[in-house]
C-alpha atoms as a PDB file:
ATOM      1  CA  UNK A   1      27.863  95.819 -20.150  1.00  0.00           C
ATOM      2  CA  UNK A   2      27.709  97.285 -16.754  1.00  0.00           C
ATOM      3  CA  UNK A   3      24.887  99.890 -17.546  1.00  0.00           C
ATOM      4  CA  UNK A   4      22.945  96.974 -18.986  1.00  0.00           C
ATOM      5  CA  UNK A   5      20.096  96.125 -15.904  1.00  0.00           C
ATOM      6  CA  UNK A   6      19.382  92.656 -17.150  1.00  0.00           C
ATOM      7  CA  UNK A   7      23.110  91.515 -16.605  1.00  0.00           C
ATOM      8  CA  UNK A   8      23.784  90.193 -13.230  1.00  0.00           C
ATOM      9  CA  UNK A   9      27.360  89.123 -12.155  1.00  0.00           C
ATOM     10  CA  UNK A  10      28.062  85.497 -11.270  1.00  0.00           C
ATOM     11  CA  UNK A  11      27.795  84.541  -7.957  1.00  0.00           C
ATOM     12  CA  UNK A  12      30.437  81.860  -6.899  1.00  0.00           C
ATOM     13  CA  UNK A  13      28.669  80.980  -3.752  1.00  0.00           C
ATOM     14  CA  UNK A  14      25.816  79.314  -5.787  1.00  0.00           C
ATOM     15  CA  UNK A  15      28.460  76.992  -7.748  1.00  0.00           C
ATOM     16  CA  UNK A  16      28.616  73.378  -6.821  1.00  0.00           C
ATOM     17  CA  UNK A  17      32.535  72.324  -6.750  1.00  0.00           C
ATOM     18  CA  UNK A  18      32.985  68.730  -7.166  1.00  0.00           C
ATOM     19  CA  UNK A  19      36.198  68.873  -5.113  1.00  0.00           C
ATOM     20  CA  UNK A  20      34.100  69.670  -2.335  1.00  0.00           C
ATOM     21  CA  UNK A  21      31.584  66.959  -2.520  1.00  0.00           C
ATOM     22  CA  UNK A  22      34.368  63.929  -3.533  1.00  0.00           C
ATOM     23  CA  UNK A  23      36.255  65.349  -0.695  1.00  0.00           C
ATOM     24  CA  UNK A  24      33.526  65.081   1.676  1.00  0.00           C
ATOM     25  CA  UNK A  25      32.988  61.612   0.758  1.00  0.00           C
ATOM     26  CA  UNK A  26      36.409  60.572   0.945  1.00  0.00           C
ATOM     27  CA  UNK A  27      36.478  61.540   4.835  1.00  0.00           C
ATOM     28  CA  UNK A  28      33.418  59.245   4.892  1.00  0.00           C
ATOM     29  CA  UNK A  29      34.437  56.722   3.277  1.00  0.00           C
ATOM     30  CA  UNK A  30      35.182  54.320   6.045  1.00  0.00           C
ATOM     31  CA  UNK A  31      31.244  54.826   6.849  1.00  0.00           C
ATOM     32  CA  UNK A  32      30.188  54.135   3.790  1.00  0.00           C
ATOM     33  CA  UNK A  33      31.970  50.867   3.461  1.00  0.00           C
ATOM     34  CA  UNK A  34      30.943  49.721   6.551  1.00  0.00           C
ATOM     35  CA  UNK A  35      27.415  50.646   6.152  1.00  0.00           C
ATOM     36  CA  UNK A  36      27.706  48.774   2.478  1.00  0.00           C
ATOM     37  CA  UNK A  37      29.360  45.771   3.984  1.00  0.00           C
ATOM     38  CA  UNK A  38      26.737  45.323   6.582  1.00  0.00           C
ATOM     39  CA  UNK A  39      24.102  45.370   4.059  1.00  0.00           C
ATOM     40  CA  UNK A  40      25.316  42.816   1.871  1.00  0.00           C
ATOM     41  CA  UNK A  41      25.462  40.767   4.667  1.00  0.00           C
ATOM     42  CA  UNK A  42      22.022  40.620   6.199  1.00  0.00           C
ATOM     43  CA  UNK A  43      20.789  40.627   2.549  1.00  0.00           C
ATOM     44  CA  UNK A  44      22.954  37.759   1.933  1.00  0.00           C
ATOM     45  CA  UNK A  45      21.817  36.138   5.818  1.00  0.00           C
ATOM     46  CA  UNK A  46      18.367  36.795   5.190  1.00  0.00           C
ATOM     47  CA  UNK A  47      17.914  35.298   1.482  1.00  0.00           C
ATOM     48  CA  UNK A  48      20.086  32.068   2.235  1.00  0.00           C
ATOM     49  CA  UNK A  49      18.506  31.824   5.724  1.00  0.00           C
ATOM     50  CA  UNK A  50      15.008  33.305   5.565  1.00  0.00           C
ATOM     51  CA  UNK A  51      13.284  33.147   1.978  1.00  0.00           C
ATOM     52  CA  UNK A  52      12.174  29.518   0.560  1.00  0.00           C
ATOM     53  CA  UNK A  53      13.940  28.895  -2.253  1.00  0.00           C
ATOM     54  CA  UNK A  54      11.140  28.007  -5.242  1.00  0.00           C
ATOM     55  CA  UNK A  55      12.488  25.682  -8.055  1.00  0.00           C
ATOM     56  CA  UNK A  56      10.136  25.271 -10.958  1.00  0.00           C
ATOM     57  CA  UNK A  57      10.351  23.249 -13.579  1.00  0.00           C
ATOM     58  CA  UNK A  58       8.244  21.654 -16.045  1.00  0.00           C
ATOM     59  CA  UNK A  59       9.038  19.960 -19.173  1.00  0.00           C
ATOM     60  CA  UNK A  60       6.785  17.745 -21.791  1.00  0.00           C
ATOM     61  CA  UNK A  61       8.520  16.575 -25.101  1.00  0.00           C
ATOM     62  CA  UNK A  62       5.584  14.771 -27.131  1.00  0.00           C
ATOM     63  CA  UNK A  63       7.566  12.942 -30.400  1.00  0.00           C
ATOM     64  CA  UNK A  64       5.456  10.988 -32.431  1.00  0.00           C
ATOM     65  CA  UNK A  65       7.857   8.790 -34.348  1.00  0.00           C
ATOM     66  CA  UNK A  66       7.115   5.643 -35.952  1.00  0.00           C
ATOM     67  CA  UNK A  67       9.877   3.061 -34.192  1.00  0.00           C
ATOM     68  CA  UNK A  68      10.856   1.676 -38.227  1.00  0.00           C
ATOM     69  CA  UNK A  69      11.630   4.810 -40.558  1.00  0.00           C
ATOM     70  CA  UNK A  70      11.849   3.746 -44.488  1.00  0.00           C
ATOM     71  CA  UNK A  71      14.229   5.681 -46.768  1.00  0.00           C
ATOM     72  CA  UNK A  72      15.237   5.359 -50.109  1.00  0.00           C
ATOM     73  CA  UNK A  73      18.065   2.928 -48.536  1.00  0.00           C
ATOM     74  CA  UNK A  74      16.049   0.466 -46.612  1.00  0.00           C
ATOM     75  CA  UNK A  75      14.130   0.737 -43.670  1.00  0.00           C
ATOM     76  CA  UNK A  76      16.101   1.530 -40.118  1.00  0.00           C
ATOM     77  CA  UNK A  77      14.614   0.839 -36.852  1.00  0.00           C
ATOM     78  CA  UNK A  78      15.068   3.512 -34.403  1.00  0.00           C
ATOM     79  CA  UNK A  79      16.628   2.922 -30.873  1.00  0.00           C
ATOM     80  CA  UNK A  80      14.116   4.005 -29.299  1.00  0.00           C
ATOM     81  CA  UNK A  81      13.726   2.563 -25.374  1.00  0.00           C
END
């Protein structure tokens, strides 16, 4: 394997360790908290404070029903108002 000049050995400095990078957010966690937390509040501020609220809605029920329905039974008037 060692004579063979396509076969390079493995550098570890190009390896990405995941210890590292959770680490390294850990000790910045505080940061990110606060910067999360800060945020959510002027998000929150803004939308209850600064934005409209739009309320839409529309409805149309069209029933065309006779007020007396006859059935095999009789006829029944509907209580309709």
């Amino acid at each position: 394997m060692g004579s063979n000049p396509n076969y390079t050995q493995h550098d570890t400095q190009d390896e990405i360790s995941l210890q590292e990078i959770f680490m390294a957010l850990w000790r910045q966690k505080v940061l990110i908290i606060v910067i999360t937390l800060i945020t959510g509040l002027v998000t929150g501020i803004f939308s209850v404070f600064a934005i409209t609220p739009v309320y839409h809605a529309k409805l149309n029920i069209i029933m065309n029903m006779p007020v007396t329905h006859y059935t095999k039974y009789g006829e029944y008037t509907l209580p309709i108002s």
